[in-house]
N, C-alpha and C. Protein backbone atom coordinates (compact mmCIF):
# COMPACT_ATOMS: atom_id res chain seq x y z
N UNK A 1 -20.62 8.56 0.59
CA UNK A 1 -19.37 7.83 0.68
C UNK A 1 -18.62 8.21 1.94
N UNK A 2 -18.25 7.33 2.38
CA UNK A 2 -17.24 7.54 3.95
C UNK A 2 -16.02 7.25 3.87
N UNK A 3 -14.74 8.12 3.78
CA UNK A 3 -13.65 7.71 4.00
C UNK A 3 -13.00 7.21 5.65
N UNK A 4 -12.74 6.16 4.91
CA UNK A 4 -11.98 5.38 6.01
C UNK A 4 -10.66 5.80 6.65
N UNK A 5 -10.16 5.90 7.75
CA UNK A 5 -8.49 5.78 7.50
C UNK A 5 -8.07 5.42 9.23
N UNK A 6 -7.66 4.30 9.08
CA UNK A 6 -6.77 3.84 10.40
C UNK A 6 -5.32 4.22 10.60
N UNK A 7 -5.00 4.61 11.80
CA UNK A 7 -3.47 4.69 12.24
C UNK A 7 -3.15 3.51 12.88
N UNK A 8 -1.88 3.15 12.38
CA UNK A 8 -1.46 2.25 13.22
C UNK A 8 0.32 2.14 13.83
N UNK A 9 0.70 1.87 15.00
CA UNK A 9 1.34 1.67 15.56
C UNK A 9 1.69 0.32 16.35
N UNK A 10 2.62 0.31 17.12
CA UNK A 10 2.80 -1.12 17.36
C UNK A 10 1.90 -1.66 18.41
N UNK A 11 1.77 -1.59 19.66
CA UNK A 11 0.47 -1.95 20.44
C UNK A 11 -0.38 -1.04 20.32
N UNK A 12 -0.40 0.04 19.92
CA UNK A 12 -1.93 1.26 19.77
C UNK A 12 -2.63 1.51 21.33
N UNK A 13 -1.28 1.71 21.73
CA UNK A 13 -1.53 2.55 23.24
C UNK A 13 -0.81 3.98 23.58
N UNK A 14 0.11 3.96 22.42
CA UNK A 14 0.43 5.29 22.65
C UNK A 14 0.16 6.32 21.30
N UNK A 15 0.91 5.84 20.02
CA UNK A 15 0.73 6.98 18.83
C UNK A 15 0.18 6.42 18.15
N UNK A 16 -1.03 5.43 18.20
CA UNK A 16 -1.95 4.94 17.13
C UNK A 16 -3.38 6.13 17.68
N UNK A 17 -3.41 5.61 19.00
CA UNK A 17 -4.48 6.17 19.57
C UNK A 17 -4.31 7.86 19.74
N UNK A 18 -3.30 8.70 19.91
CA UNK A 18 -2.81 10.13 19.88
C UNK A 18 -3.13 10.46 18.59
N UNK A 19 -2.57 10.00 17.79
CA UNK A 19 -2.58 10.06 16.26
C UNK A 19 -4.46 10.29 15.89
N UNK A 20 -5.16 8.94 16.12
CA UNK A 20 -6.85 9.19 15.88
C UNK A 20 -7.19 10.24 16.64
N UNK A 21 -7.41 10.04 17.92
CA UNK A 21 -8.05 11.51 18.55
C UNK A 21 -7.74 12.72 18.18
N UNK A 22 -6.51 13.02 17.50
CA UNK A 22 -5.93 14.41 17.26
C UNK A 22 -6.81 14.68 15.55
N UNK A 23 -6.48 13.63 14.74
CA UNK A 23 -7.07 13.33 13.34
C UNK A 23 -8.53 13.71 13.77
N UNK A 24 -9.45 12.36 14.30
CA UNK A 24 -10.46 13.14 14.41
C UNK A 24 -10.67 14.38 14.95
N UNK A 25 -10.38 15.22 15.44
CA UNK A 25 -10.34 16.44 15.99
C UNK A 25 -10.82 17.27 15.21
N UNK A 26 -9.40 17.08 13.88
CA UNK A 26 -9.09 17.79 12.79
C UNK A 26 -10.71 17.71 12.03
N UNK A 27 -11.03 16.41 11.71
CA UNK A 27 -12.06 16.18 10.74
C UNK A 27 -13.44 16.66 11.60
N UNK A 28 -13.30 17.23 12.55
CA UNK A 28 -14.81 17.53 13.51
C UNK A 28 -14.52 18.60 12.92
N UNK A 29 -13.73 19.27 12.83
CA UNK A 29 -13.35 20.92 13.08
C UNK A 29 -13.63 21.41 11.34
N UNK A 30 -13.06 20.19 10.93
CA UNK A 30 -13.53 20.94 9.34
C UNK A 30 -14.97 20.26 8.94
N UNK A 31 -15.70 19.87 9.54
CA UNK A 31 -17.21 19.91 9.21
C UNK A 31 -17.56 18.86 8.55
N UNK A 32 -16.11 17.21 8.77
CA UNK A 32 -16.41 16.12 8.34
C UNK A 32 -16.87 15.24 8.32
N UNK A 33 -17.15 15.24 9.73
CA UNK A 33 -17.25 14.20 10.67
C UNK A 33 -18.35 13.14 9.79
N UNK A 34 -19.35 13.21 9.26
CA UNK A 34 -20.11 12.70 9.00
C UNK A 34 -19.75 11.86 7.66
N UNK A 35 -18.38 12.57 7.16
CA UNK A 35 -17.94 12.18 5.79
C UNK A 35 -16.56 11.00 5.98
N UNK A 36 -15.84 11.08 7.12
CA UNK A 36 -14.60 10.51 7.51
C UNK A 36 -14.68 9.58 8.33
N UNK A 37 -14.52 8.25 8.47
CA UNK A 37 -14.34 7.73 9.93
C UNK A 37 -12.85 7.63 10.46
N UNK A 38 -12.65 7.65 11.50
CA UNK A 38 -11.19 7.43 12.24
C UNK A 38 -11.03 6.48 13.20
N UNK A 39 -10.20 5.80 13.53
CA UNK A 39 -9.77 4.57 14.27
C UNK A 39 -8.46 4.33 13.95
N UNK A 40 -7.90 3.07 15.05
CA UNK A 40 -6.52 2.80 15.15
C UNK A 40 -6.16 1.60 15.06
N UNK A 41 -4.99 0.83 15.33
CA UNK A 41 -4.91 -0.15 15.96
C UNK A 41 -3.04 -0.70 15.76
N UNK A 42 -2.86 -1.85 15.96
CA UNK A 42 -1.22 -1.52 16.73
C UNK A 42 -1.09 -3.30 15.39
N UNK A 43 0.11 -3.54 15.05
CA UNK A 43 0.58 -4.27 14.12
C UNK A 43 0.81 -5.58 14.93
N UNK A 44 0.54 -5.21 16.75
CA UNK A 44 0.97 -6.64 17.45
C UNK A 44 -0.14 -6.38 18.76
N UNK A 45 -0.66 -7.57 19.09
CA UNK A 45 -1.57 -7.79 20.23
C UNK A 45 -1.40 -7.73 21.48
N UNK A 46 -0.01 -6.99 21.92
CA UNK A 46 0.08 -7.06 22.68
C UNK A 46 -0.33 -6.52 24.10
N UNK A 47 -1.55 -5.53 23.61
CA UNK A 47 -2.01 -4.88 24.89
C UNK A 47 -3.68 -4.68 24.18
N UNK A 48 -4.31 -5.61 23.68
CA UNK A 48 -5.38 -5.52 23.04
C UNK A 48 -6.23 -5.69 24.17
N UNK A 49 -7.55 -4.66 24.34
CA UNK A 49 -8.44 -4.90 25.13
C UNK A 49 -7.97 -3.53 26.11
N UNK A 50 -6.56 -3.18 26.26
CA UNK A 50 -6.37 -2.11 27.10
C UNK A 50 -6.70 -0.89 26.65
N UNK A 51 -6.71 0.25 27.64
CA UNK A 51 -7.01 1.95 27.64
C UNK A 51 -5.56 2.13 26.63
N UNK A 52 -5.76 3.19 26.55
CA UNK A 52 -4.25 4.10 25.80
C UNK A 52 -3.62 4.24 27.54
N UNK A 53 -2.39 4.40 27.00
CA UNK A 53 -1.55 4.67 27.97
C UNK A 53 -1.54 5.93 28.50
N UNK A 54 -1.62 6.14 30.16
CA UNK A 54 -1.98 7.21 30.91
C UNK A 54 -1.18 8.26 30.14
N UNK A 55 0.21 8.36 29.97
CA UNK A 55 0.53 9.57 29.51
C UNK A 55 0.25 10.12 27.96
N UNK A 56 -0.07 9.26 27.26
CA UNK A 56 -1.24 10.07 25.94
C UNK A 56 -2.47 10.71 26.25
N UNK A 57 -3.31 9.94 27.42
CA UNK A 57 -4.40 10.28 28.06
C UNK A 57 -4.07 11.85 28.32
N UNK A 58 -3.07 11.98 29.09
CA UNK A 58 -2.87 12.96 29.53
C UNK A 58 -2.48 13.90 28.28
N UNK A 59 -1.60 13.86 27.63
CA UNK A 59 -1.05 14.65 26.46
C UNK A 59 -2.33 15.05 25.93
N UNK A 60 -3.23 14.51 25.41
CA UNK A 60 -4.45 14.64 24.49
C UNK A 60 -5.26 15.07 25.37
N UNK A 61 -5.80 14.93 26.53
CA UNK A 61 -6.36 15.77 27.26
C UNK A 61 -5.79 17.55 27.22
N UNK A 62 -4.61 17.57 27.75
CA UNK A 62 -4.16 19.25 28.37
C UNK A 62 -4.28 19.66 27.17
N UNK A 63 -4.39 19.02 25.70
CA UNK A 63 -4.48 19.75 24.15
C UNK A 63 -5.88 19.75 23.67
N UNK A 64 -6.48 18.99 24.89
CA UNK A 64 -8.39 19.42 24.39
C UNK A 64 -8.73 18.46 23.02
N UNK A 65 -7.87 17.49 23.46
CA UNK A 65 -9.00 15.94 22.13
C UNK A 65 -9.46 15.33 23.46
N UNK A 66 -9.78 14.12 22.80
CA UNK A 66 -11.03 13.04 23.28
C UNK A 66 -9.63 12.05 23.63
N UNK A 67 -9.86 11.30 24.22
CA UNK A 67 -9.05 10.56 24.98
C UNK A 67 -9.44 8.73 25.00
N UNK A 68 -10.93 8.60 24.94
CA UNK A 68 -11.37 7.15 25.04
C UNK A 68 -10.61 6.44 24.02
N UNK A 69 -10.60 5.00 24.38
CA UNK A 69 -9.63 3.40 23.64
C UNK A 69 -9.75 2.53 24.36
N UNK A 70 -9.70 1.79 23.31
CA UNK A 70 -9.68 0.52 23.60
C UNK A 70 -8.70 -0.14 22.64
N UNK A 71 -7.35 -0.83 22.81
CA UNK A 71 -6.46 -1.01 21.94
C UNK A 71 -6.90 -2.29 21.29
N UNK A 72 -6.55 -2.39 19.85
CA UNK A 72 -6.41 -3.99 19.22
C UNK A 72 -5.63 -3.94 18.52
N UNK A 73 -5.78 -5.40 17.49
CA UNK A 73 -4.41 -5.46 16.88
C UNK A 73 -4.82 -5.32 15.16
N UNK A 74 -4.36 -4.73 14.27
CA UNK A 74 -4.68 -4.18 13.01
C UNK A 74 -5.12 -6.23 12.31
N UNK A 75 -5.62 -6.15 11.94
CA UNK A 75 -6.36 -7.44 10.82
C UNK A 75 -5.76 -7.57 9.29
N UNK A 76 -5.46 -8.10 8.81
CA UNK A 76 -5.40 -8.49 7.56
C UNK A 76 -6.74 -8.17 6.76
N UNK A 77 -7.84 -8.47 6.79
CA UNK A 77 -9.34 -8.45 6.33
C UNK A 77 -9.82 -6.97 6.55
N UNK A 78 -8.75 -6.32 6.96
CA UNK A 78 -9.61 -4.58 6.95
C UNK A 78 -9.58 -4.03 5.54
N UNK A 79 -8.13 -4.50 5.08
CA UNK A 79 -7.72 -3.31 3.84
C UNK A 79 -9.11 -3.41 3.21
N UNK A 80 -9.94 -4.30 3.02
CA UNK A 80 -10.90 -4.19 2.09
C UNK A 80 -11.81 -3.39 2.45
N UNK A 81 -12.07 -2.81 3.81
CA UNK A 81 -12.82 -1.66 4.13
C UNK A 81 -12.25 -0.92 4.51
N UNK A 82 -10.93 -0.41 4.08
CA UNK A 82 -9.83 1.03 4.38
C UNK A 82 -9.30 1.66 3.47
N UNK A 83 -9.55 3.16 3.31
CA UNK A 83 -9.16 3.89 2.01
C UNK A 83 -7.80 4.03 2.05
N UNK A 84 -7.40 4.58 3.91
CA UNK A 84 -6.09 4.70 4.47
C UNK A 84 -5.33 4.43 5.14
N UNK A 85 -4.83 3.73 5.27
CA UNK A 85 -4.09 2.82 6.25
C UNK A 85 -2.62 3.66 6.71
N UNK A 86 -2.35 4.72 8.29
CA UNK A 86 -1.56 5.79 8.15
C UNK A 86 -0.39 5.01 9.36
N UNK A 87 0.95 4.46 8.88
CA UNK A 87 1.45 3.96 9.51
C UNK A 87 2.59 5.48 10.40
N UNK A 88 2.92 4.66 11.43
CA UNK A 88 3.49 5.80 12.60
C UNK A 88 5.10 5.59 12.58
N UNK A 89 5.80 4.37 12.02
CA UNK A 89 6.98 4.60 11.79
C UNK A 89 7.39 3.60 10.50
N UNK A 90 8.45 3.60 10.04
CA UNK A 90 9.20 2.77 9.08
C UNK A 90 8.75 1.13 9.24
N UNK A 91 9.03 0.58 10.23
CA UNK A 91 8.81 -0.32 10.45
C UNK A 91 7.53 -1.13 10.44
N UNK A 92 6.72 0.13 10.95
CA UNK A 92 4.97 -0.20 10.47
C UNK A 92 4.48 -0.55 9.36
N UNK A 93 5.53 0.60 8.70
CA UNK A 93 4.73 0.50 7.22
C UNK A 93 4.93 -0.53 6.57
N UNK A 94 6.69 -1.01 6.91
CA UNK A 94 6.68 -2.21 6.02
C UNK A 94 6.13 -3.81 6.49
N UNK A 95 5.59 -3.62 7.81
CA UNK A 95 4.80 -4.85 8.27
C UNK A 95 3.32 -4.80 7.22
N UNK A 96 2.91 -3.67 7.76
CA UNK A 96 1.75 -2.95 7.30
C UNK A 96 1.58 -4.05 5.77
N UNK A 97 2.84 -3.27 4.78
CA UNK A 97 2.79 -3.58 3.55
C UNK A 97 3.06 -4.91 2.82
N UNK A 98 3.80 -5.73 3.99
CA UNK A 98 4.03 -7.17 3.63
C UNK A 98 2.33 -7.70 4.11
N UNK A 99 1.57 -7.23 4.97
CA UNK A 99 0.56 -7.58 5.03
C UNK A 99 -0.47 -7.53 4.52
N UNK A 100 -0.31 -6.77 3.45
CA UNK A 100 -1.41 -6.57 2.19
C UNK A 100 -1.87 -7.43 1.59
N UNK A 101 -2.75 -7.38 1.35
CA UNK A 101 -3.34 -8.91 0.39
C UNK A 101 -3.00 -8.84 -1.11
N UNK A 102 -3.33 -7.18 -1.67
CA UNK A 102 -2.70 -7.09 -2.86
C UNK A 102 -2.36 -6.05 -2.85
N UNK A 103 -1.21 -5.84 -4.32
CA UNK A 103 -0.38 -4.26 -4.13
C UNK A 103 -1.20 -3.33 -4.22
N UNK A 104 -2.41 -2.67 -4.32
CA UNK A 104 -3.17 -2.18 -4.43
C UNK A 104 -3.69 -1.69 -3.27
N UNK A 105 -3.44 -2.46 -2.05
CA UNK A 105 -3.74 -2.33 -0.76
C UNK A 105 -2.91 -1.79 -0.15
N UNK A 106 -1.46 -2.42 -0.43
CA UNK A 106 -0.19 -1.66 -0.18
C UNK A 106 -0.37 -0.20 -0.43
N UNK A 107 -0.61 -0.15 -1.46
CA UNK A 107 -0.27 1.37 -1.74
C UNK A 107 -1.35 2.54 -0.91
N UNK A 108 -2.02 1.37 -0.36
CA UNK A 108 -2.99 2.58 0.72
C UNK A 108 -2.30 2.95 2.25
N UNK A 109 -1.11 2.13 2.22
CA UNK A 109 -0.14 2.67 3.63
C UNK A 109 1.01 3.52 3.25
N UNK A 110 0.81 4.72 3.79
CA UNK A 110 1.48 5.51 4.23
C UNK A 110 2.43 5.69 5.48
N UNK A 111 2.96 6.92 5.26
CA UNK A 111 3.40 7.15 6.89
C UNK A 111 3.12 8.38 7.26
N UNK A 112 3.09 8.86 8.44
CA UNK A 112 1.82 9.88 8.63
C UNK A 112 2.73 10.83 8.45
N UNK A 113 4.06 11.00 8.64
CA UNK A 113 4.89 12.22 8.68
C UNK A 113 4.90 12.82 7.15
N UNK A 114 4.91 11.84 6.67
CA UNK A 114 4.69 12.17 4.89
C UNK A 114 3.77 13.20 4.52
N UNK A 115 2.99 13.54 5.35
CA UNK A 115 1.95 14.67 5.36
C UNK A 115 2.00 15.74 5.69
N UNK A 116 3.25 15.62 6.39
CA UNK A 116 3.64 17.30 7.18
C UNK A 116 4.62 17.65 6.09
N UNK A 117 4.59 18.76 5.57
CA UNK A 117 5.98 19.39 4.02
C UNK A 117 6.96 20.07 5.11
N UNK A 118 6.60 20.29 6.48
CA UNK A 118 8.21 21.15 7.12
C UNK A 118 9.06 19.01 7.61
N UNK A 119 8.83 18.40 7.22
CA UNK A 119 9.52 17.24 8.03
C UNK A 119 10.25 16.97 6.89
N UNK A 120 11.55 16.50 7.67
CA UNK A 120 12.54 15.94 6.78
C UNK A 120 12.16 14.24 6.01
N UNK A 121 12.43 14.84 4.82
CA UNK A 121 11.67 13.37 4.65
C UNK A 121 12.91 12.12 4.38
N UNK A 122 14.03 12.28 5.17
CA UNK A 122 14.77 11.16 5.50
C UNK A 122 14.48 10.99 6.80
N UNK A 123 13.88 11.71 8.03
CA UNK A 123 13.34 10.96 8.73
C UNK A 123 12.02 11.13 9.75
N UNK A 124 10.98 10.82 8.48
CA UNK A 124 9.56 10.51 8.75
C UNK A 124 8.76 9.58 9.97
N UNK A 125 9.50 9.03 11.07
CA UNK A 125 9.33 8.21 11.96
C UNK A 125 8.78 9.39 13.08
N UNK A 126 7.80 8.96 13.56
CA UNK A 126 7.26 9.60 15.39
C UNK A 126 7.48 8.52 16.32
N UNK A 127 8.47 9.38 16.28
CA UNK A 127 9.31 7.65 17.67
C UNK A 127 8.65 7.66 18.76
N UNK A 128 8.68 6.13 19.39
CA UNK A 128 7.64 5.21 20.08
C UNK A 128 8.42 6.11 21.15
N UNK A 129 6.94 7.09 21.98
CA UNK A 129 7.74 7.80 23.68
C UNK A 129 7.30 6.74 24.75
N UNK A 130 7.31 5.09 24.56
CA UNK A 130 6.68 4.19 25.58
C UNK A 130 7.67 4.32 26.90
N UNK A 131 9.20 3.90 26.34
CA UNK A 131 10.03 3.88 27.42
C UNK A 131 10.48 5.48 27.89
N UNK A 132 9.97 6.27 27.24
CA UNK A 132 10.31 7.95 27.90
C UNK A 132 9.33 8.16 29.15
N UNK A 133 9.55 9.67 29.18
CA UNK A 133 8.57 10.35 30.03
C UNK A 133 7.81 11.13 29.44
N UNK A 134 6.87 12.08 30.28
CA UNK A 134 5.88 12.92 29.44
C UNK A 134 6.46 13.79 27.87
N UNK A 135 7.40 14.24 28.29
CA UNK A 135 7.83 14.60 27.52
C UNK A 135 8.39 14.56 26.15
N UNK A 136 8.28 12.72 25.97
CA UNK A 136 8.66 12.13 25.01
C UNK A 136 6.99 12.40 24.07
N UNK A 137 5.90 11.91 24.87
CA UNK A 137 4.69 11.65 24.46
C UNK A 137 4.18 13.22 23.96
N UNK A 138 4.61 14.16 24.98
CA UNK A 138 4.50 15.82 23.95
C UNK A 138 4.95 16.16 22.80
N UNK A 139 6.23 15.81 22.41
CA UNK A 139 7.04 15.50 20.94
C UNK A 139 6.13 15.06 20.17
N UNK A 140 6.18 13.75 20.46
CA UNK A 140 4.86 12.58 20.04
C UNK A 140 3.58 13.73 19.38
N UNK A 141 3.14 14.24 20.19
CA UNK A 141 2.05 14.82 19.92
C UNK A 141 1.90 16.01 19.06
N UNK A 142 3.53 16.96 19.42
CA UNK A 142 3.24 17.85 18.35
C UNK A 142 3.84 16.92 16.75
N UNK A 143 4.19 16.17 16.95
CA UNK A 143 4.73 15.78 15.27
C UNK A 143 3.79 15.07 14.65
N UNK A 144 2.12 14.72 15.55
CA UNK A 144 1.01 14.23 15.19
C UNK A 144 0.18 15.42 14.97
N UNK A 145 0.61 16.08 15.35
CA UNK A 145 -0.79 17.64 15.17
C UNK A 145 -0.19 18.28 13.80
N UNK A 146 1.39 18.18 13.96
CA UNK A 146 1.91 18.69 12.53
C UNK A 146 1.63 18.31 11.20
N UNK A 147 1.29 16.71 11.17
CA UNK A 147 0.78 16.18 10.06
C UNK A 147 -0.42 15.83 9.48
N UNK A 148 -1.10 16.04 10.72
CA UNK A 148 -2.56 16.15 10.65
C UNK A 148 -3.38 17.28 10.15
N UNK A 149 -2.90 18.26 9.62
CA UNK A 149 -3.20 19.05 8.97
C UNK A 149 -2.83 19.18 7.44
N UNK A 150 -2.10 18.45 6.89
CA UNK A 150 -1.57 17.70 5.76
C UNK A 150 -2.62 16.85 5.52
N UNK A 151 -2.35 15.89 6.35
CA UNK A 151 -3.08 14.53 6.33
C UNK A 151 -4.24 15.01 5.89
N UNK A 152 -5.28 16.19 6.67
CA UNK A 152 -6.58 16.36 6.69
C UNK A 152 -6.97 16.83 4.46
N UNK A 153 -5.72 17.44 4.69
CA UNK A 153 -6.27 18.31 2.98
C UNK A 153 -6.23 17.24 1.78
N UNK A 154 -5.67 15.96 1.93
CA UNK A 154 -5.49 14.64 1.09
C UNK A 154 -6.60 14.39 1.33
N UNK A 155 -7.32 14.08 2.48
CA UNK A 155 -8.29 13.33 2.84
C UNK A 155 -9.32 14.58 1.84
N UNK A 156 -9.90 15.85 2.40
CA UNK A 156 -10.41 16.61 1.54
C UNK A 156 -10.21 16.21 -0.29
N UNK A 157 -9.22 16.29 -0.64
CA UNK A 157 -9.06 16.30 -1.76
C UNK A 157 -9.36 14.82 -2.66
N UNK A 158 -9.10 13.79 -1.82
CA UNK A 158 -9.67 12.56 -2.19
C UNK A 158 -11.39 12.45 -2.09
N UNK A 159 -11.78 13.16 -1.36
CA UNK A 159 -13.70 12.98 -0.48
C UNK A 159 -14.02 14.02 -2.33
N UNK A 160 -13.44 14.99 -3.14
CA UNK A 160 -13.61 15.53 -3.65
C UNK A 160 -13.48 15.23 -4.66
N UNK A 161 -12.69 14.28 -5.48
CA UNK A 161 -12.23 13.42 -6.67
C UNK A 161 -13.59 12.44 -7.22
């Protein structure tokens, strides 16, 4: 059995794609890889076909993940092959969730901060660093490494059920 689980963000050039490379990281490191798949994709088309944006490239590089993308835009017709569907802010989720085919599907979107127990959970959002500078996209990155270690022990504990 292979668990599925996509991140998604709004074009999936900055914290859809940070978010997978860091996730998969996690799932290489705990000896999953073969058990988990990971991928992304953004709630709007608007940069589908493009790289991730140079400064994630960069962020996820100097932290030693994998860096390759190619952005698209999340489908309606996935939920039926997705265990997890890990949305990146408020707004995702509830596109995400009006886009479900049934509540059942819904209830497979999350939000990724929900996974980290030090985050306040009034506000679970990893805000979009598009219009920042590097420094926005470092934030970005540690509040994706923070939950990804959460994230990873659900995923364990579901592969185990």
């Amino acid at each position: 059995m292979t668990f599925r689980v996509c991140f998604v963000c709004t074009g999936n050039i900055c914290r859809s794609p940070m978010a997978e490379h860091v996730f998969r990281s996690r799932v290489r490191e705990a000896g999953l890889a073969g058990l988990v798949e990971v991928d992304s994709a953004g709630t709007d088309g608007w940069h589908e076909g493009d790289g991730a944006d140079p400064r994630t490239v960069h962020v996820l590089r100097e932290a030693g993940h994998g860096s390759g993308h190619t952005a698209r835009q999340f489908r309606r017709d996935w939920f039926d092959r997705l265990d997890l569907v890990v949305a990146l802010d408020a707004g995702h989720l509830r596109t995400l969730r009006r886009l479900a085919p049934t509540p059942q599907d819904a209830e497979k979107v999350r939000l990724l901060r929900s996974f980290d127990p030090s985050a306040d959970p009034d506000d679970l959002d990893v805000p979009d660093p598009y219009y920042g500078d590097t420094a926005g996209f470092e934030h970005c990155l540690k509040l994706v490494e923070a939950a990804s270690d959460g994230l990873l022990d659900a995923v364990r504990a579901r592969l185990a059920a």
